[in-house]
Protein backbone atom coordinates (compact mmCIF):
# COMPACT_ATOMS: atom_id res chain seq x y z
CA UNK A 1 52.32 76.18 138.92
CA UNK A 2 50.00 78.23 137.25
CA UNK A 3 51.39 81.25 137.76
CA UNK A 4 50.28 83.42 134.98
CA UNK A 5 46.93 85.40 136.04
CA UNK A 6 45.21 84.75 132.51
CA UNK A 7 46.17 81.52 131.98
CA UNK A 8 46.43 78.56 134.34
CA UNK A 9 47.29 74.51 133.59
CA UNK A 10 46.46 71.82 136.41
CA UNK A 11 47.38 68.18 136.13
CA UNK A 12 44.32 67.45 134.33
CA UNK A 13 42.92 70.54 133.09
CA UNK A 14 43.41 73.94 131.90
CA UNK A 15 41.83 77.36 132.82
CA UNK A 16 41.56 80.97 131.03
CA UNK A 17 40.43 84.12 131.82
CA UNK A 18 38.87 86.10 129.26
CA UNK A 19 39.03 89.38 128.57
CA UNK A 20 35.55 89.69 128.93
CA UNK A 21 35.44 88.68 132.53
CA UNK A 22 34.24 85.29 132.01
CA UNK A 23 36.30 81.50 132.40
CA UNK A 24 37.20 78.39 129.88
CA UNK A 25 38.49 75.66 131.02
CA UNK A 26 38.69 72.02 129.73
CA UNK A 27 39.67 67.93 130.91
CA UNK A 28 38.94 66.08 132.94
CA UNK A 29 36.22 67.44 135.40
CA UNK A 30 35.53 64.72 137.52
CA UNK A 31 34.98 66.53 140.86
CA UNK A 32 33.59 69.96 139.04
CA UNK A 33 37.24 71.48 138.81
CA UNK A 34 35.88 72.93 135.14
CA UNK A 35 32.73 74.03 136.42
CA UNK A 36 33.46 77.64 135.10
CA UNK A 37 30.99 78.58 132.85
CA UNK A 38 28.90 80.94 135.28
CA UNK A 39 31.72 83.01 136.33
CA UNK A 40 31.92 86.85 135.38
CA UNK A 41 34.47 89.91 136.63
CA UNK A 42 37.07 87.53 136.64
CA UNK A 43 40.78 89.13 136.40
CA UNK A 44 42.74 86.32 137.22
CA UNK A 45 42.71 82.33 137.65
CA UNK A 46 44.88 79.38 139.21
CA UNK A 47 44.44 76.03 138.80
CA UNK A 48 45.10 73.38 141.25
CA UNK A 49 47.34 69.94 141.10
CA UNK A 50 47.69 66.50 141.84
CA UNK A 51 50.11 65.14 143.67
CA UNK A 52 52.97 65.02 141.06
CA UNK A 53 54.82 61.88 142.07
CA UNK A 54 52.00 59.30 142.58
CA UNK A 55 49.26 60.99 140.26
CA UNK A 56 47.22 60.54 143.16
CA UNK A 57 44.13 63.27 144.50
CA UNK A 58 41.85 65.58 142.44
CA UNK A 59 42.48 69.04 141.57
CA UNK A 60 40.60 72.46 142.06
CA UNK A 61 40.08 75.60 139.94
CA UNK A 62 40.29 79.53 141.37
CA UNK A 63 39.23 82.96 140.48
CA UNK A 64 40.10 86.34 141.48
CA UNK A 65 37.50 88.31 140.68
CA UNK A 66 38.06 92.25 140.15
CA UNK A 67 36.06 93.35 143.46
CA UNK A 68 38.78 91.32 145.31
CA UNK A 69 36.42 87.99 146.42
CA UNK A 70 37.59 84.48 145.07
CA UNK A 71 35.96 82.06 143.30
CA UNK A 72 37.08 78.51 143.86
CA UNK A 73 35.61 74.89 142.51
CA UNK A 74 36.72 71.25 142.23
CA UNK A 75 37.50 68.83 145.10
CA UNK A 76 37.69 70.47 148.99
CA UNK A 77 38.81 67.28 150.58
CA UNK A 78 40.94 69.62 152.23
CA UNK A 79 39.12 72.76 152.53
CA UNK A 80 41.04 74.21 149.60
CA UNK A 81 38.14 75.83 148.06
CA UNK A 82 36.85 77.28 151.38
CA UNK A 83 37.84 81.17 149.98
CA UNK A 84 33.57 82.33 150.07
CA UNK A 85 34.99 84.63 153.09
CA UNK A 86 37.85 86.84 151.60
CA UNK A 87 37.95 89.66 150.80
CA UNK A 88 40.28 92.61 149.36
CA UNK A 89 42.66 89.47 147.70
CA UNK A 90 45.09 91.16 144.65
CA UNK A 91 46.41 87.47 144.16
CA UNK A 92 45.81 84.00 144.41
CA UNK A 93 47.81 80.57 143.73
CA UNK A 94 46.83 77.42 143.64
CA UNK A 95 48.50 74.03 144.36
CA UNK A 96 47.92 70.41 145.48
CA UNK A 97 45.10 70.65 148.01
CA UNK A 98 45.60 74.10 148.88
CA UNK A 99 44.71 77.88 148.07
CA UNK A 100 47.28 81.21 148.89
CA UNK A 101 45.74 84.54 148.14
CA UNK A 102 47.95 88.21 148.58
CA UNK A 103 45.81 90.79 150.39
CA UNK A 104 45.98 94.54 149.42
CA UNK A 105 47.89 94.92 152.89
CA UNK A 106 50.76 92.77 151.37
CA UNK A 107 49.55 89.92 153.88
CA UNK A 108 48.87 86.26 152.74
CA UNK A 109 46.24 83.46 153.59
CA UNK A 110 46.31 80.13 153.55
CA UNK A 111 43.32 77.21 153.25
CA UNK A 112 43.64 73.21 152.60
CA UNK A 113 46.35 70.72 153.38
CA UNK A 114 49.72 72.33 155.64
CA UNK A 115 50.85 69.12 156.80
CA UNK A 116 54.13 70.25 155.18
CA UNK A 117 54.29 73.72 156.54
CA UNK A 118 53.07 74.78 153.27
CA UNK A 119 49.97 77.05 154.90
CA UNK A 120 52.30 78.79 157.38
CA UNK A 121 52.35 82.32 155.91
CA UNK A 122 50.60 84.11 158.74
CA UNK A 123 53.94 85.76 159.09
CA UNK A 124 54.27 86.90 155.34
CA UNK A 125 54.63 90.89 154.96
CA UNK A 126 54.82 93.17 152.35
CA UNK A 127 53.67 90.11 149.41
CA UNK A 128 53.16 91.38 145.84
CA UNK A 129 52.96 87.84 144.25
CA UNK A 130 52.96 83.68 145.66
CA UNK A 131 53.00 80.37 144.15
CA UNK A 132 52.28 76.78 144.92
CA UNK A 133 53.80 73.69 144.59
CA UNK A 134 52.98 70.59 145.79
CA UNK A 135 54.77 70.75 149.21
CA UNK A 136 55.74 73.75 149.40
CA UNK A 137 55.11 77.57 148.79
CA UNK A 138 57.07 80.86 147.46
CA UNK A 139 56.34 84.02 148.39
CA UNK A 140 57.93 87.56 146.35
CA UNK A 141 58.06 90.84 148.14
CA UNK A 142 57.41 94.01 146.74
CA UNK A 143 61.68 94.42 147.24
CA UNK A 144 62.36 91.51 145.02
CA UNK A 145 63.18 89.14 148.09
CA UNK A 146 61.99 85.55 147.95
CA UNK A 147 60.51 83.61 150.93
CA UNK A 148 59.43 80.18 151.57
CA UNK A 149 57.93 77.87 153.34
CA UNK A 150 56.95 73.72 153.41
CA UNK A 151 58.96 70.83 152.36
CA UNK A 152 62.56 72.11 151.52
CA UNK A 153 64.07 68.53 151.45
CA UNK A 154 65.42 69.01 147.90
CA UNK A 155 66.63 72.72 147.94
CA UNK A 156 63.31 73.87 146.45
CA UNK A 157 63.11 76.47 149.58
CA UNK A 158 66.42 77.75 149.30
CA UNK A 159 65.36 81.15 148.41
CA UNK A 160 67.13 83.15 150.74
CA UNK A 161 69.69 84.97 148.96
CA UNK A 162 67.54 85.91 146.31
CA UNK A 163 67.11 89.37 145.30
CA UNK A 164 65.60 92.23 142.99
CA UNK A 165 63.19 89.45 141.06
CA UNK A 166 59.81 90.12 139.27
CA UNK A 167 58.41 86.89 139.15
CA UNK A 168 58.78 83.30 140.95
CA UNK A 169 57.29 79.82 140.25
CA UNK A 170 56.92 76.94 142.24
CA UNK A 171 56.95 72.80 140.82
CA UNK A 172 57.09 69.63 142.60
CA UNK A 173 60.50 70.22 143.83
CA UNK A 174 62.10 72.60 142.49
CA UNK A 175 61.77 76.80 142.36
CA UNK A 176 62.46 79.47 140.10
CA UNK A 177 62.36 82.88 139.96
CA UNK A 178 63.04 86.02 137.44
CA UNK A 179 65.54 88.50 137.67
CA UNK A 180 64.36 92.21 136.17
CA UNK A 181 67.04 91.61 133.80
CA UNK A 182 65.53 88.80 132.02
CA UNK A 183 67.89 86.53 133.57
CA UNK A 184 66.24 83.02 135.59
CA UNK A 185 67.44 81.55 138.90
CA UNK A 186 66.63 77.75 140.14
CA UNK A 187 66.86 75.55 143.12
CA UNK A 188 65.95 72.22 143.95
CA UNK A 189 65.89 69.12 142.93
CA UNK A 190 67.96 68.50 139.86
CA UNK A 191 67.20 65.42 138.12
CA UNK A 192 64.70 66.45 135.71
CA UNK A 193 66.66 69.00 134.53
CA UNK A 194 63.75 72.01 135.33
CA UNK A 195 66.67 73.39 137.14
CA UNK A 196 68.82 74.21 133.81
CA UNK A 197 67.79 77.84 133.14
CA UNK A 198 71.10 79.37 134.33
CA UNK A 199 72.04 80.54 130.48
CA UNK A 200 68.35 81.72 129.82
CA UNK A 201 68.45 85.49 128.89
CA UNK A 202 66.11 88.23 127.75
CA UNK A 203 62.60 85.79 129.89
CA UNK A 204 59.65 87.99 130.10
CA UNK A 205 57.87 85.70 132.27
CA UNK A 206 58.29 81.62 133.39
CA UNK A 207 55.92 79.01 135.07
CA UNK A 208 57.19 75.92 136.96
CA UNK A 209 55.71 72.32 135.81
CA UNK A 210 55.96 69.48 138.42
CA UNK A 211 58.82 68.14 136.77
CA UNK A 212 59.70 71.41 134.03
CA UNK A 213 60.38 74.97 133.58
CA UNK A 214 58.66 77.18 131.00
CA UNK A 215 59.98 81.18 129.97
CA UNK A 216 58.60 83.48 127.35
CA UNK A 217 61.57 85.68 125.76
CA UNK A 218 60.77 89.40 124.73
CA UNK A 219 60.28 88.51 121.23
CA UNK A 220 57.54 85.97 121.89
CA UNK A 221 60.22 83.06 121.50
CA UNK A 222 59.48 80.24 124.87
CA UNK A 223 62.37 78.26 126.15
CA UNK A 224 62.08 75.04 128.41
CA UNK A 225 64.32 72.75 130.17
CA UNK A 226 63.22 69.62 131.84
CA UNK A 227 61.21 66.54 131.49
CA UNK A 228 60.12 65.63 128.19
CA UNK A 229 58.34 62.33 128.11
CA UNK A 230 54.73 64.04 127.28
CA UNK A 231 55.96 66.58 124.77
CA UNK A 232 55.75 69.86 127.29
CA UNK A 233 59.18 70.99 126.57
CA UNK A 234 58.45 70.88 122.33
CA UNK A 235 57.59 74.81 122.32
CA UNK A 236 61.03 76.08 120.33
CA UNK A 237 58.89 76.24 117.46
CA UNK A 238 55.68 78.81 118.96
CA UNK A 239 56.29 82.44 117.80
CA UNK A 240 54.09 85.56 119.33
CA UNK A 241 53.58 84.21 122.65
CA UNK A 242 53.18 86.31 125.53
CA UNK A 243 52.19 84.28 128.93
CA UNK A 244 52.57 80.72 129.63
CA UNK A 245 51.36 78.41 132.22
CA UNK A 246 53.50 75.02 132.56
CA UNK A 247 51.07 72.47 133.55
CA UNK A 248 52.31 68.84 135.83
CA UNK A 249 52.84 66.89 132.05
CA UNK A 250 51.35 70.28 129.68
CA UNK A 251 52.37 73.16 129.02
CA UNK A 252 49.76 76.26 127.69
CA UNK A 253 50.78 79.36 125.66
CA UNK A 254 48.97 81.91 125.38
CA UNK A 255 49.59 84.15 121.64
CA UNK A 256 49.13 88.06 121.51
CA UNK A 257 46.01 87.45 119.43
CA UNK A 258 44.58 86.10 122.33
CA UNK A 259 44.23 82.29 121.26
CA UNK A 260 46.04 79.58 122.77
CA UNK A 261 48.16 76.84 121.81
CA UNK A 262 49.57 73.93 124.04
CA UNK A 263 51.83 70.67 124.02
CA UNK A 264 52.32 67.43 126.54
CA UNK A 265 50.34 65.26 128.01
CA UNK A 266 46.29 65.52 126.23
CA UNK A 267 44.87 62.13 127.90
CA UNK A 268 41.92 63.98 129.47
CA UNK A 269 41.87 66.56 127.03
CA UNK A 270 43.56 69.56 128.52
CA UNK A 271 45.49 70.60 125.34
CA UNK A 272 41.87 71.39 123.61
CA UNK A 273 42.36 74.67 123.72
CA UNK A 274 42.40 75.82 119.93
CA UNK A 275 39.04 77.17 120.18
CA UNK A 276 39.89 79.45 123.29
CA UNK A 277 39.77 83.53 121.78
CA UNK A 278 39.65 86.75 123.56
CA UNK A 279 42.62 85.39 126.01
CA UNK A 280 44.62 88.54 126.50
CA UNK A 281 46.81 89.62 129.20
CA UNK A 282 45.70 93.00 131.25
């Protein structure tokens, strides 16, 4: 979740990245997760989750700033924001209780909860790009190949005969990825329906929800397939949209004027985003 670098949506809360340099973010805050307003020479954000199936934990908010350190604040029950010590990072990812940041080597580190096997990336080579789920973690090589570790139970780790993508996105439990052709691939768990991208053509870029799947279409059109209850799938009708982050209930898009519009789940007001300007991919 939260895979695009300007624009990120937690369970609770959303984050942007200026093109200034500086952060927004807004909901719920409870533990600090939107305690943003200081930061500067920011290029990129993540936002963290909840667990997706009990609604259970607090979340945590991370910045890759443009001399390669990282910013991180929220809850650190689990040492997820412990990141004051890296250096040289071109990525970062967040998830539930847990931090991944790509070095300029292509290597990968890991803080917070790996319980699941979800921190084991020591072994990681070659990285251009990773991304978080709750359980589990995707990693995309600089030759399009897909690796994975954590939970797998439901397929969502059954990346290995991927090849020549651009992009991947982890939810709850499921994964997708994008093809350099605009086309989208899935796996996992198939009862919310995330999965159904298969006839999706002409995606620019994608973010995976907990429980859906988000794509933005060359012409600024954004598809979606799976759970609807909140209202995160009803983006047929956005036009000019070039990044979007799927959130665990929300889903954020982010329009080539650089303002921001967003559907789902608002209960701790993580869809008030219509005064966010100067958004703007690099």
């Amino acid at each position: 979740m939260g895979n695009s670098s300007v624009l990120a949506a937690g369970r609770r809360h959303s984050v942007a990245r200026r093109e200034d340099g500086s952060v927004v973010a807004v909901g719920n805050s409870a533990v600090g997760e939107c305690r943003v307003a200081g930061w500067e020479g920011v290029v990129a954000v993540a936002a963290g989750n909840v667990h997706a199936a009990t609604n259970t934990g607090r979340s945590h908010t991370v910045g890759l700033r443009s001399d390669g350190t990282v910013l991180a604040t929220g809850w650190n029950g689990d040492g997820q924001c412990d990141v004051a010590g890296w250096r040289d990072v071109v990525a970062v990812a967040a998830g539930w209780r847990r931090t991944l940041g790509v070095l300029g080597n292509g290597r990968v580190v890991a803080v917070g909860r790996g319980a699941e096997g979800q921190c084991d990336v020591g072994f990681w080579r070659e990285m251009v790009a990773v991304s978080c789920g709750d359980w589990h973690s995707v990693g995309l090589r600089s030759d399009g190949s897909v690796v994975a570790v954590g939970n797998g139970r439901r397929g969502q780790c059954a990346v290995g005969g991927w090849r020549d993508l651009v992009a991947v996105s982890a939810g709850y439990l499921h994964t997708v990825g994008l093809g350099n052709g605009g086309r989208v691939v899935a796996t996992g768990a198939r009862g919310s329906g995330a999965c159904e991208v298969g006839e999706w053509e002409g995606v620019v870029a994608l973010d995976a929800g907990s429980y859906h799947t988000v794509g933005v279409t060359a012409s600024g059109r954004v598809l979606a397939a799976g759970d609807n209850r909140f209202g995160q799938c009803d983006v047929g009708e956005w036009r000019g949209i070039v990044a979007v982050a799927a959130g665990s209930t929300h889903t954020l898009g982010l329009r080539a004027d650089g303002t921001v519009v967003a559907a789902g789940n608002n209960a701790d007001g993580q869809c008030d985003v219509g005064a966010w300007s100067g958004v703007r991919v690099p």
